[in-house]
N, C-alpha and C. Protein backbone atom coordinates (compact mmCIF):
# COMPACT_ATOMS: atom_id res chain seq x y z
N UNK A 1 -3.20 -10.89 -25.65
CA UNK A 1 -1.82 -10.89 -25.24
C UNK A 1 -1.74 -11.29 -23.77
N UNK A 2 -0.98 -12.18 -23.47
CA UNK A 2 -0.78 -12.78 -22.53
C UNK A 2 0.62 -11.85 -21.25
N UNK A 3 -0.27 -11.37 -20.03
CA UNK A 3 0.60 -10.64 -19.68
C UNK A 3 1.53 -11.65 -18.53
N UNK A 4 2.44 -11.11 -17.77
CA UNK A 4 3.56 -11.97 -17.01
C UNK A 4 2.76 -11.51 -15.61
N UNK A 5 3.60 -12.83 -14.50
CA UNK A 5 2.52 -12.03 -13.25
C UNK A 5 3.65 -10.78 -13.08
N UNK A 6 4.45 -10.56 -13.21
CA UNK A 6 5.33 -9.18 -12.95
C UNK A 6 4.23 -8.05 -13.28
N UNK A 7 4.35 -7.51 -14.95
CA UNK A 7 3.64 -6.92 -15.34
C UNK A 7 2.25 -7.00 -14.45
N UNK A 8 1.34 -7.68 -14.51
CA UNK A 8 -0.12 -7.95 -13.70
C UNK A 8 0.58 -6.77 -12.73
N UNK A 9 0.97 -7.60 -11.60
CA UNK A 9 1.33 -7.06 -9.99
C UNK A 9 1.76 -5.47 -9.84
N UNK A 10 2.49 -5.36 -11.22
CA UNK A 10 3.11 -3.84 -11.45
C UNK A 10 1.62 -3.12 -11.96
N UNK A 11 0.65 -3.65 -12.89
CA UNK A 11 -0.48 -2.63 -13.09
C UNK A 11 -1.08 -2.24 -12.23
N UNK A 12 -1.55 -3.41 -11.10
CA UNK A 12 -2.34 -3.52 -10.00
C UNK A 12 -1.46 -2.50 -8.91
N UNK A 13 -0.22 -2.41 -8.78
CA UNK A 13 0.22 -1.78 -7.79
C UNK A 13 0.20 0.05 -8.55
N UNK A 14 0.06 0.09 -10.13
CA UNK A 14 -0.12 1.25 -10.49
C UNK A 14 -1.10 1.89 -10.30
N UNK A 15 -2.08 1.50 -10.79
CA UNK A 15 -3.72 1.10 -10.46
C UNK A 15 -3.90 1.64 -8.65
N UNK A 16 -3.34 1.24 -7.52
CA UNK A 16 -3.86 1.80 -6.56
C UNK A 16 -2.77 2.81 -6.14
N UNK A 17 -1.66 3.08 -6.46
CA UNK A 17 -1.23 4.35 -6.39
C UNK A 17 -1.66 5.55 -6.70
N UNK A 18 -2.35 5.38 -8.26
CA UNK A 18 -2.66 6.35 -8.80
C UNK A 18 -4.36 7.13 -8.27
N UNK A 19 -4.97 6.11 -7.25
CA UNK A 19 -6.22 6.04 -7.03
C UNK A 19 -6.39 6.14 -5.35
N UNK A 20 -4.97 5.92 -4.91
CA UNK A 20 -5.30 6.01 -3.31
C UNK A 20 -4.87 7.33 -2.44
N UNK A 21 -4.51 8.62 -3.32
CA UNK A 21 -3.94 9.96 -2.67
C UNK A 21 -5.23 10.19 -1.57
N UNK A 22 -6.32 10.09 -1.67
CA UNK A 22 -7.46 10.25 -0.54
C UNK A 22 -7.25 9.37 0.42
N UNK A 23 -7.39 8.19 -0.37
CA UNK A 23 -7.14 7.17 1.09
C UNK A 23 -5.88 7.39 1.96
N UNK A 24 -4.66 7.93 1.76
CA UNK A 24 -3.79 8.11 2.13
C UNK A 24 -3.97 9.07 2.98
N UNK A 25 -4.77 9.84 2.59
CA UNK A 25 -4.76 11.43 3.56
C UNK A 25 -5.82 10.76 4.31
N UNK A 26 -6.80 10.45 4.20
CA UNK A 26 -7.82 9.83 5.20
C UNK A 26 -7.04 8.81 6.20
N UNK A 27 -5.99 8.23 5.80
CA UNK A 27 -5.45 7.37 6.67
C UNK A 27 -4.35 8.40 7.70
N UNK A 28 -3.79 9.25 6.99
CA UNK A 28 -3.03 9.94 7.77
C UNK A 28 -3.69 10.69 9.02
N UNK A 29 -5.28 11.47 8.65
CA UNK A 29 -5.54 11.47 10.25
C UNK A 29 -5.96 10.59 10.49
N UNK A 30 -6.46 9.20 10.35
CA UNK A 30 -7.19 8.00 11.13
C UNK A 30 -6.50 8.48 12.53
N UNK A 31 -7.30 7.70 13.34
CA UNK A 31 -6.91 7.47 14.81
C UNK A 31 -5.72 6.24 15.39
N UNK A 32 -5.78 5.39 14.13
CA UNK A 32 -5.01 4.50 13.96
C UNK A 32 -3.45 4.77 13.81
N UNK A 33 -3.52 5.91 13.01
CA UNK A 33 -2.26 6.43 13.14
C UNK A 33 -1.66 7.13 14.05
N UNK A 34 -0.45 6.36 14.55
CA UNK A 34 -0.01 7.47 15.74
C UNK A 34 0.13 8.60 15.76
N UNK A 35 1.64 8.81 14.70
CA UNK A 35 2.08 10.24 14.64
C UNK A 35 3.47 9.70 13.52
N UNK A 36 3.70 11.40 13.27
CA UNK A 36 4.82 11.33 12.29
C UNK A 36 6.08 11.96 13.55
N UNK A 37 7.56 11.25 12.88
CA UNK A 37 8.28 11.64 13.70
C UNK A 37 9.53 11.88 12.55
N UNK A 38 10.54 12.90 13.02
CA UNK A 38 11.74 12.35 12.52
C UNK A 38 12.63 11.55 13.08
N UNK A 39 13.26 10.51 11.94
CA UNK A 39 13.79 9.93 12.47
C UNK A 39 15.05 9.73 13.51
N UNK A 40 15.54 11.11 13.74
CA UNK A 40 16.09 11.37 14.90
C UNK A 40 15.40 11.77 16.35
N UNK A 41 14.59 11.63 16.16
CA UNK A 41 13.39 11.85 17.74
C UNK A 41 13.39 10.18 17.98
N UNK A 42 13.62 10.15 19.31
CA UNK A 42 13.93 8.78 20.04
C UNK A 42 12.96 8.68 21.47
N UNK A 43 12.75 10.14 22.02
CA UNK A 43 11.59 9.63 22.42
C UNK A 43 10.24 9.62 22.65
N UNK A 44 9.77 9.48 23.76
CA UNK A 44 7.68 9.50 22.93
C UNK A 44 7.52 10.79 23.01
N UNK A 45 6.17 10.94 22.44
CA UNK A 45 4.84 11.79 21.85
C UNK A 45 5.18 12.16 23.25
N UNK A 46 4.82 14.04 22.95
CA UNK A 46 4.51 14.88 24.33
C UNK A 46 2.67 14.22 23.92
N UNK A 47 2.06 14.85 22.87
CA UNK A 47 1.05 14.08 22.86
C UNK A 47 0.24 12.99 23.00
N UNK A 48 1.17 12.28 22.72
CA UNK A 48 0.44 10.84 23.50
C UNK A 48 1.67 9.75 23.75
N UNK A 49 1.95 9.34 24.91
CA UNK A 49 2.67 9.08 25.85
C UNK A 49 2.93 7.81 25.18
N UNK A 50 2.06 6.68 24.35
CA UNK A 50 2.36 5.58 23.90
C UNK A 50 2.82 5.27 22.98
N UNK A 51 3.21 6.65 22.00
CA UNK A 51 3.77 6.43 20.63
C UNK A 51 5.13 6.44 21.33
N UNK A 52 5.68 6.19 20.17
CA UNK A 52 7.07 6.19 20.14
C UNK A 52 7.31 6.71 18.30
N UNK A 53 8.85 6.51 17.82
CA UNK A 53 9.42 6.79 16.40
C UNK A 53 9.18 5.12 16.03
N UNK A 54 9.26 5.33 14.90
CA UNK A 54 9.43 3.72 14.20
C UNK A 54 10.81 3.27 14.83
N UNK A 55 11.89 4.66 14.55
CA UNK A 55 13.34 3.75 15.12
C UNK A 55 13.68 3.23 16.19
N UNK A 56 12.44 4.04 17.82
CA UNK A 56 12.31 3.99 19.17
C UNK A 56 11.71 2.05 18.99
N UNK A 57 10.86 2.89 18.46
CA UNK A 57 9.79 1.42 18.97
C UNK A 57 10.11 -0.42 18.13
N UNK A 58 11.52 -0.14 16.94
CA UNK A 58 11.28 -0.61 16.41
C UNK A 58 12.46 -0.95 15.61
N UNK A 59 13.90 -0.65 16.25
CA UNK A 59 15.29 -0.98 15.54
C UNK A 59 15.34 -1.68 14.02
N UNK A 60 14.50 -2.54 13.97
CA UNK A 60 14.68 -3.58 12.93
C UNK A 60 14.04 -2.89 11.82
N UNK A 61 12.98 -2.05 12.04
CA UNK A 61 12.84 -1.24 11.00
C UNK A 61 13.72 -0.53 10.02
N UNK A 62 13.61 0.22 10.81
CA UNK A 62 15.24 1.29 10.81
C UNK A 62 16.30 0.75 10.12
N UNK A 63 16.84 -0.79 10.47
CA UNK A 63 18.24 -1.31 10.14
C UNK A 63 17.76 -1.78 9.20
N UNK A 64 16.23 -2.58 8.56
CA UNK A 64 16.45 -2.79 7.35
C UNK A 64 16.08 -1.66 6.20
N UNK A 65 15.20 -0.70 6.56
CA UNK A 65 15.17 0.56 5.63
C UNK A 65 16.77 1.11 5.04
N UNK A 66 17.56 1.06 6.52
CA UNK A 66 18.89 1.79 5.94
C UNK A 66 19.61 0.25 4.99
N UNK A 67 19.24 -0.60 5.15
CA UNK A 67 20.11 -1.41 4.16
C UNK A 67 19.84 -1.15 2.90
N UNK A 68 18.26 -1.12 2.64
CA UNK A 68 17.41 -0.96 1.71
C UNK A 68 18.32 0.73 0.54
N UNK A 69 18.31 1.55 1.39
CA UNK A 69 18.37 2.65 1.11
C UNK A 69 19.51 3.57 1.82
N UNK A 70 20.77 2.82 2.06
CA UNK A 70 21.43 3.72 2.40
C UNK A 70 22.14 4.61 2.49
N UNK A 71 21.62 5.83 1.64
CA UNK A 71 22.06 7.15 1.42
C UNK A 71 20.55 7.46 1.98
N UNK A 72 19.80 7.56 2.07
CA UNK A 72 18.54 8.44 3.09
C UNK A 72 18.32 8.94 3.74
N UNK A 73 18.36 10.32 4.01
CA UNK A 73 18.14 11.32 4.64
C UNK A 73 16.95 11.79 4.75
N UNK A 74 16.51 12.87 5.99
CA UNK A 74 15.68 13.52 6.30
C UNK A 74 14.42 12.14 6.33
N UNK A 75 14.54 11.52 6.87
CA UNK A 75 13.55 10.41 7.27
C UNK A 75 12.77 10.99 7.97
N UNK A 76 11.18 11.06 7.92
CA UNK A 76 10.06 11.13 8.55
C UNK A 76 9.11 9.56 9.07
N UNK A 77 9.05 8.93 9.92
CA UNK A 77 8.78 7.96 10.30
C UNK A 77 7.12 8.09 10.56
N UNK A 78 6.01 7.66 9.83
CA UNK A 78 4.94 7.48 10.69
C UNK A 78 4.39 6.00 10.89
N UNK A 79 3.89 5.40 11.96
CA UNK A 79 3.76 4.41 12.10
C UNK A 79 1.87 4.36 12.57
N UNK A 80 1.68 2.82 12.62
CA UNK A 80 0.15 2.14 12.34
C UNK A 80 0.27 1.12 13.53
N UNK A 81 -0.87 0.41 13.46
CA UNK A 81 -0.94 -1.01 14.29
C UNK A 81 -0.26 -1.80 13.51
N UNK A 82 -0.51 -1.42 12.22
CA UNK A 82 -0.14 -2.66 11.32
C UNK A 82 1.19 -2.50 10.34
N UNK A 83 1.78 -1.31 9.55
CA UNK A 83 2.70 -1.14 8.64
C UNK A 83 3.23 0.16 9.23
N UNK A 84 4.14 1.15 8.73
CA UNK A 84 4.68 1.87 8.70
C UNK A 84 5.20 2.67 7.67
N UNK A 85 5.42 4.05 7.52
CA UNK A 85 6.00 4.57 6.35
C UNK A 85 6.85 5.52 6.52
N UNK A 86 7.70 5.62 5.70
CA UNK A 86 8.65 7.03 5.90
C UNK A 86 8.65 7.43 4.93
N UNK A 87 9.08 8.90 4.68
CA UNK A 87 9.42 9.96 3.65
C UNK A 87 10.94 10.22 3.68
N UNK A 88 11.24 10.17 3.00
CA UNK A 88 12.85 10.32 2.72
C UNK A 88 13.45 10.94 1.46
N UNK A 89 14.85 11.33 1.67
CA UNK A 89 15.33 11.97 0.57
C UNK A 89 16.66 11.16 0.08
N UNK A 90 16.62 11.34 -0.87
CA UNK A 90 17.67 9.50 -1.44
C UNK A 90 18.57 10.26 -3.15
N UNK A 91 19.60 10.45 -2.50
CA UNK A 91 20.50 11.61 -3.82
C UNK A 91 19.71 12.38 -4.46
N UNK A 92 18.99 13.20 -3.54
CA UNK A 92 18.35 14.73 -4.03
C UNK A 92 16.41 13.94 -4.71
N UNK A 93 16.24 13.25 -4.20
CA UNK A 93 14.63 12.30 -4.65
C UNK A 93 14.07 12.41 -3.53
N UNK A 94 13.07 12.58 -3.69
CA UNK A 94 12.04 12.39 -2.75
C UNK A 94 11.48 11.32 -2.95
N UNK A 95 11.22 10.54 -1.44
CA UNK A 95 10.66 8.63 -1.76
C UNK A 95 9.46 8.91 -0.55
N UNK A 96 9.16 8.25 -0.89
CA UNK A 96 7.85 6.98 -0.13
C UNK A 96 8.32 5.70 0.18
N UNK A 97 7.89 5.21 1.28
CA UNK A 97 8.21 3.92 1.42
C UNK A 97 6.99 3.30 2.41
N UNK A 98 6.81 1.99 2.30
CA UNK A 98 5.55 1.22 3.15
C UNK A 98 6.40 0.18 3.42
N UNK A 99 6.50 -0.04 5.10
CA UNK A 99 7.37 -1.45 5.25
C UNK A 99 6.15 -1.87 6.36
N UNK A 100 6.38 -3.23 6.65
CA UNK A 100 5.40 -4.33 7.78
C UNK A 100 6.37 -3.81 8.73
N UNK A 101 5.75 -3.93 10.22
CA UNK A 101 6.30 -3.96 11.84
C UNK A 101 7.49 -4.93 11.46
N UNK A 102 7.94 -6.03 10.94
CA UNK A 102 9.00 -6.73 10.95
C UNK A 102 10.24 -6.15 10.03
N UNK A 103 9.70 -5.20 9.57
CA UNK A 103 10.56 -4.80 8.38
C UNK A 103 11.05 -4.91 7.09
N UNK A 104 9.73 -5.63 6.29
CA UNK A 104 9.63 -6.25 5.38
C UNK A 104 9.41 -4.81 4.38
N UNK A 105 9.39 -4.52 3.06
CA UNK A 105 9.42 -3.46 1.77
C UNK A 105 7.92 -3.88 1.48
N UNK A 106 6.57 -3.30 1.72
CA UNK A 106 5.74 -2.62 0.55
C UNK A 106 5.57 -2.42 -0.16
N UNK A 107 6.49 -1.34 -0.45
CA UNK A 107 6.63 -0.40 -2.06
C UNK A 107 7.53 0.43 -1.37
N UNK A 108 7.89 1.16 -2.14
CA UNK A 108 8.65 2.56 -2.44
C UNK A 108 8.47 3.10 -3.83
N UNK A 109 8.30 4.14 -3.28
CA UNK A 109 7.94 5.28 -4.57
C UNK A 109 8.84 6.38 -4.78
N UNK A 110 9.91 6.57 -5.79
CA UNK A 110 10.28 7.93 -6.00
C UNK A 110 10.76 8.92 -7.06
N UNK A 111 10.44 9.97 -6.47
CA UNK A 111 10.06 10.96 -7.65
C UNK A 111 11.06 10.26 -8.91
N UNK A 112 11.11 11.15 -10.16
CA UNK A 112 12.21 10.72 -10.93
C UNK A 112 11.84 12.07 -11.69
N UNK A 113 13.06 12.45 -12.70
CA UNK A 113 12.96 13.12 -13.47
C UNK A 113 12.97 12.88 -15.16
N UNK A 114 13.01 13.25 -16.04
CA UNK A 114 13.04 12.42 -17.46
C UNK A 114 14.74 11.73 -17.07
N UNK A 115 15.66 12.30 -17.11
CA UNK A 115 16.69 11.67 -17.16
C UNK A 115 16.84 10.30 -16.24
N UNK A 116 15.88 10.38 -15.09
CA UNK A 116 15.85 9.33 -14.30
C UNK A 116 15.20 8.04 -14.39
N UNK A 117 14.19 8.39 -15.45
CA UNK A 117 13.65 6.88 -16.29
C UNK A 117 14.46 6.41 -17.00
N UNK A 118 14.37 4.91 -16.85
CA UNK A 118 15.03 4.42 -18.43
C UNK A 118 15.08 4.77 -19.30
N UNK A 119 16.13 4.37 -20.09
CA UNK A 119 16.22 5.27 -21.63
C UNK A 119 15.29 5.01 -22.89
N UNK A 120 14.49 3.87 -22.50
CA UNK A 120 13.93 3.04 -23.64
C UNK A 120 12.33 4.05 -23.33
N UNK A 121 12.26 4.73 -22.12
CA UNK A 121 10.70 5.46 -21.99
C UNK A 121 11.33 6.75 -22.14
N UNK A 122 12.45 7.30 -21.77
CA UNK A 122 12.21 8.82 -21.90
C UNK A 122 12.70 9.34 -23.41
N UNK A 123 12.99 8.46 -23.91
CA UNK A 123 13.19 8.04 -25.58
C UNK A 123 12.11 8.31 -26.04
N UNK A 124 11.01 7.20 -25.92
CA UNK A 124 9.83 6.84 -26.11
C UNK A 124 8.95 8.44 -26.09
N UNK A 125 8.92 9.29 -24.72
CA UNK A 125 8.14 10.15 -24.17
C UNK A 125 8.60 11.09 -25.58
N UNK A 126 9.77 11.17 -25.76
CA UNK A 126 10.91 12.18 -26.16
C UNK A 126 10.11 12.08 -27.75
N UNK A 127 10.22 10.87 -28.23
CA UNK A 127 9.62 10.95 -29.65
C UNK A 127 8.25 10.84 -29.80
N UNK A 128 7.64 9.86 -29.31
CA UNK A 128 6.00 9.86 -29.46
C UNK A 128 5.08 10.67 -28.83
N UNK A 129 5.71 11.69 -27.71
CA UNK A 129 4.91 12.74 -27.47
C UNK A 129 5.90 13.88 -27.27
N UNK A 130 6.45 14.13 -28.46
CA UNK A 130 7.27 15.21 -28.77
C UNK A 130 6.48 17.16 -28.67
N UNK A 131 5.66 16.95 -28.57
CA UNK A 131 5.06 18.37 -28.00
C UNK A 131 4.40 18.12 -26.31
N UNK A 132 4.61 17.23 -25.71
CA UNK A 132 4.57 17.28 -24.13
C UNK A 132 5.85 17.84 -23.85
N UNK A 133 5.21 17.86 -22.35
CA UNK A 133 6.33 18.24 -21.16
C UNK A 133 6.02 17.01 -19.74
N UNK A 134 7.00 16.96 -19.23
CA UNK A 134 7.32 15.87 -18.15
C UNK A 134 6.81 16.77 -16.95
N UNK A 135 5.30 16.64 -16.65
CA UNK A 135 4.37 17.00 -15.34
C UNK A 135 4.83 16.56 -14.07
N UNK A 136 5.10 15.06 -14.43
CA UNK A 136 5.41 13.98 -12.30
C UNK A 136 6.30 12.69 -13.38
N UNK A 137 6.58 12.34 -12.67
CA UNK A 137 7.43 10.93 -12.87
C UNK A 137 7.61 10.12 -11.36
N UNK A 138 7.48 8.90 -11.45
CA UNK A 138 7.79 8.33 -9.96
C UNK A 138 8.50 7.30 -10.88
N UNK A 139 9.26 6.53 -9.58
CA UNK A 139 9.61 5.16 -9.89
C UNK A 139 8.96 4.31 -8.71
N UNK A 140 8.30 3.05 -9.02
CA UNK A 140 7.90 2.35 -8.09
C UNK A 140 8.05 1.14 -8.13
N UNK A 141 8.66 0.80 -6.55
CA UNK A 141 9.12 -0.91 -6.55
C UNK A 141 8.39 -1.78 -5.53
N UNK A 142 7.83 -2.56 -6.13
CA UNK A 142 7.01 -3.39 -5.26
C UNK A 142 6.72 -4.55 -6.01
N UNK A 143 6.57 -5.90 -4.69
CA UNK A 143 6.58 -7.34 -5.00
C UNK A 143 8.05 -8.30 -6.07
N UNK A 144 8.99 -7.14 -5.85
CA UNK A 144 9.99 -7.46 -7.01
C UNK A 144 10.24 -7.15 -8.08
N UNK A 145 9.18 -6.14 -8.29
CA UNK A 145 9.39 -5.30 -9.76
C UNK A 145 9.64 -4.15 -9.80
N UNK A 146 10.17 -3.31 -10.84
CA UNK A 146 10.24 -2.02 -10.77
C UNK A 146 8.87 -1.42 -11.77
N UNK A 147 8.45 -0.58 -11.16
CA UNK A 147 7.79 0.26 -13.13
C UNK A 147 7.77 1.75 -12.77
N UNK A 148 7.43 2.39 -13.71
CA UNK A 148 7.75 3.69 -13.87
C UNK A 148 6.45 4.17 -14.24
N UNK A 149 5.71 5.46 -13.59
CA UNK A 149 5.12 6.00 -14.04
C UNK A 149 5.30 7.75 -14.47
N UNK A 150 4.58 8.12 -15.78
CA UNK A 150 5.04 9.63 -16.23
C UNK A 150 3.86 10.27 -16.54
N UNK A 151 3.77 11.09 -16.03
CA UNK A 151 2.51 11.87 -16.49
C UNK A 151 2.61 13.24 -17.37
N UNK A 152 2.48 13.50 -18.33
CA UNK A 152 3.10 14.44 -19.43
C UNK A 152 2.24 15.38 -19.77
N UNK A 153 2.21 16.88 -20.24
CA UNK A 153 1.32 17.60 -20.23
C UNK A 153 1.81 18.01 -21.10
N UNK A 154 0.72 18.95 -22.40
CA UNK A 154 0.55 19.76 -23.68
C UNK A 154 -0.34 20.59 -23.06
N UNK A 155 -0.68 21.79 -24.23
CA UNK A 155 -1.53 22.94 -23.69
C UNK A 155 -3.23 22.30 -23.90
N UNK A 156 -3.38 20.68 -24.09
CA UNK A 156 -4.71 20.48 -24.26
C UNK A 156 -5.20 19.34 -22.89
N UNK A 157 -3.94 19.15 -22.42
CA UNK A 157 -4.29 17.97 -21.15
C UNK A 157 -3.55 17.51 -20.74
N UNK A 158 -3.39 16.01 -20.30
CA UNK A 158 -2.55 15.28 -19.64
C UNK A 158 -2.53 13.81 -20.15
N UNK A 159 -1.37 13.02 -20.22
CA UNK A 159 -1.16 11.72 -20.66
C UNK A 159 -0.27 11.30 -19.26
N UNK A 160 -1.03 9.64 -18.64
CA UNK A 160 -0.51 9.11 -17.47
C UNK A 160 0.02 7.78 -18.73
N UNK A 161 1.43 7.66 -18.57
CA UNK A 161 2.13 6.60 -19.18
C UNK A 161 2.48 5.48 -17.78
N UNK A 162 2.75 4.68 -18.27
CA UNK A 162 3.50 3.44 -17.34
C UNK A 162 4.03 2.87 -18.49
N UNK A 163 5.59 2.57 -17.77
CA UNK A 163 6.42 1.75 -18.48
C UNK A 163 6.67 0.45 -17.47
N UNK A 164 6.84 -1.09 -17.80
CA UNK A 164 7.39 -1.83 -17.16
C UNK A 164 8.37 -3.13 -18.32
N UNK A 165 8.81 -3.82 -17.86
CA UNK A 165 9.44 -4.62 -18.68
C UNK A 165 8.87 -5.15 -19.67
N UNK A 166 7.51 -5.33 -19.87
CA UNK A 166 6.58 -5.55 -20.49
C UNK A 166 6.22 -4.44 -21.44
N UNK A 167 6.80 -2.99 -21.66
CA UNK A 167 6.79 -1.77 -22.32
C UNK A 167 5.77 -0.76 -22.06
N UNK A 168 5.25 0.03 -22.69
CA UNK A 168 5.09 1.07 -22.87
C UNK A 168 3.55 1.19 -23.02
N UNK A 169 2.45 1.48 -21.75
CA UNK A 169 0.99 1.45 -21.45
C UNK A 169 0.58 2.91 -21.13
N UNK A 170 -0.48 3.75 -22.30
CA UNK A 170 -1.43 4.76 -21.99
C UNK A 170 -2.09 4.06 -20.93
N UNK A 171 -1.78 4.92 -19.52
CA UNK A 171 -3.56 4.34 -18.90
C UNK A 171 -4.76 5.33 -18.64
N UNK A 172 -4.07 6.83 -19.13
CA UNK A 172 -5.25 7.83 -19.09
C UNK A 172 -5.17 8.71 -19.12
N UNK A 173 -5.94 9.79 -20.30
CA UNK A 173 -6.17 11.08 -20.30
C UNK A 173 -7.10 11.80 -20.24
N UNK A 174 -6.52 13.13 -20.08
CA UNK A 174 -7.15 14.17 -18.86
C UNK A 174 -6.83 15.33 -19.81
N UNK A 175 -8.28 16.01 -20.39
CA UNK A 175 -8.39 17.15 -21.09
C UNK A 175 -8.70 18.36 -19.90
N UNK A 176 -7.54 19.44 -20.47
CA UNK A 176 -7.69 20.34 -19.78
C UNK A 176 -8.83 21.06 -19.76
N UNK A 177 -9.79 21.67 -18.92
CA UNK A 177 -10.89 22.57 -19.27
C UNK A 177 -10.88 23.42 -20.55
N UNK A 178 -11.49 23.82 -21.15
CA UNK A 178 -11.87 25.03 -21.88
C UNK A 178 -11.58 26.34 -21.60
């Protein structure tokens, strides 16, 4: 079966989400990283005199995140040499977001609940794994696509689903101990 580059780009971007929670925390103390700010702090680090906020150091950020997303609240800004990210809250969701110094979109990641997936997966979840329960759900957008990931739990383990326009992909389960 011949997949689309959408689909591809959406596995590959599932694929290191689901695999980079270490690298993420390893990156968060790097030295590389400045600091986290909210996005109402405007000016520098008592700690180190050269940081600044993404919004201080970096307007264009800021103005295209809020285009991107503008209902977002409680913005946490941490910034890099190279990209930037914030945490935000977006009609009661918790997001992720990765933008470039120019202000270009990454990804964004956010939570979802069953009602917040499409209807064609929480349908799907609803009938073909009718003795689960809805563990995590994200929605994630990156390179132009959307996809959805759900991770579902019974009293014997865990099922990680991804849905994208392309439908409905097991990519892995996880038996609970004994």
């Amino acid at each position: 079966m011949t997949q689309s580059p959408k689909a591809i780009a959406a596995t590959i971007l599932l694929t290191i989400v689901c695999s980079t929670s270490i690298f993420a925390q390893e990156m968060y103390t790097s030295t590389s990283i400045k600091t986290v700010y909210p996005a109402t702090t405007i000016s520098t680090a008592e700690e180190n005199n050269s940081s600044k906020t993404a919004v201080a150091a970096n307007p264009v950020i800021a103005a295209k995140f809020s285009t991107l997303v503008p209902g977002a609240t409680d913005l946490q800004w941490t910034v890099s040499d190279a990209n930037c990210w914030v945490s935000f809250i977006n009609n009661g969701r918790k997001g992720k977001a990765s933008l470039t110094l120019k202000g270009k979109m990454n990804y964004m990641i956010t939570d979802c609940t069953m009602e917040q997936l499409p209807g064609a997966f929480s349908k799907a979840i609803k009938t073909q794994y009718a003795s689960y329960q809805l563990f995590n759900a994200i929605e994630i957008k990156a390179y132009k696509s959307v996809a959805y990931q759900a991770i579902i739990e019974d009293a014997q383990g865990y099922i990680t689903l991804k849905y994208t326009e392309e439908g409905i992909e097991e990519v892995q389960q996880v038996k609970k101990p004994d």
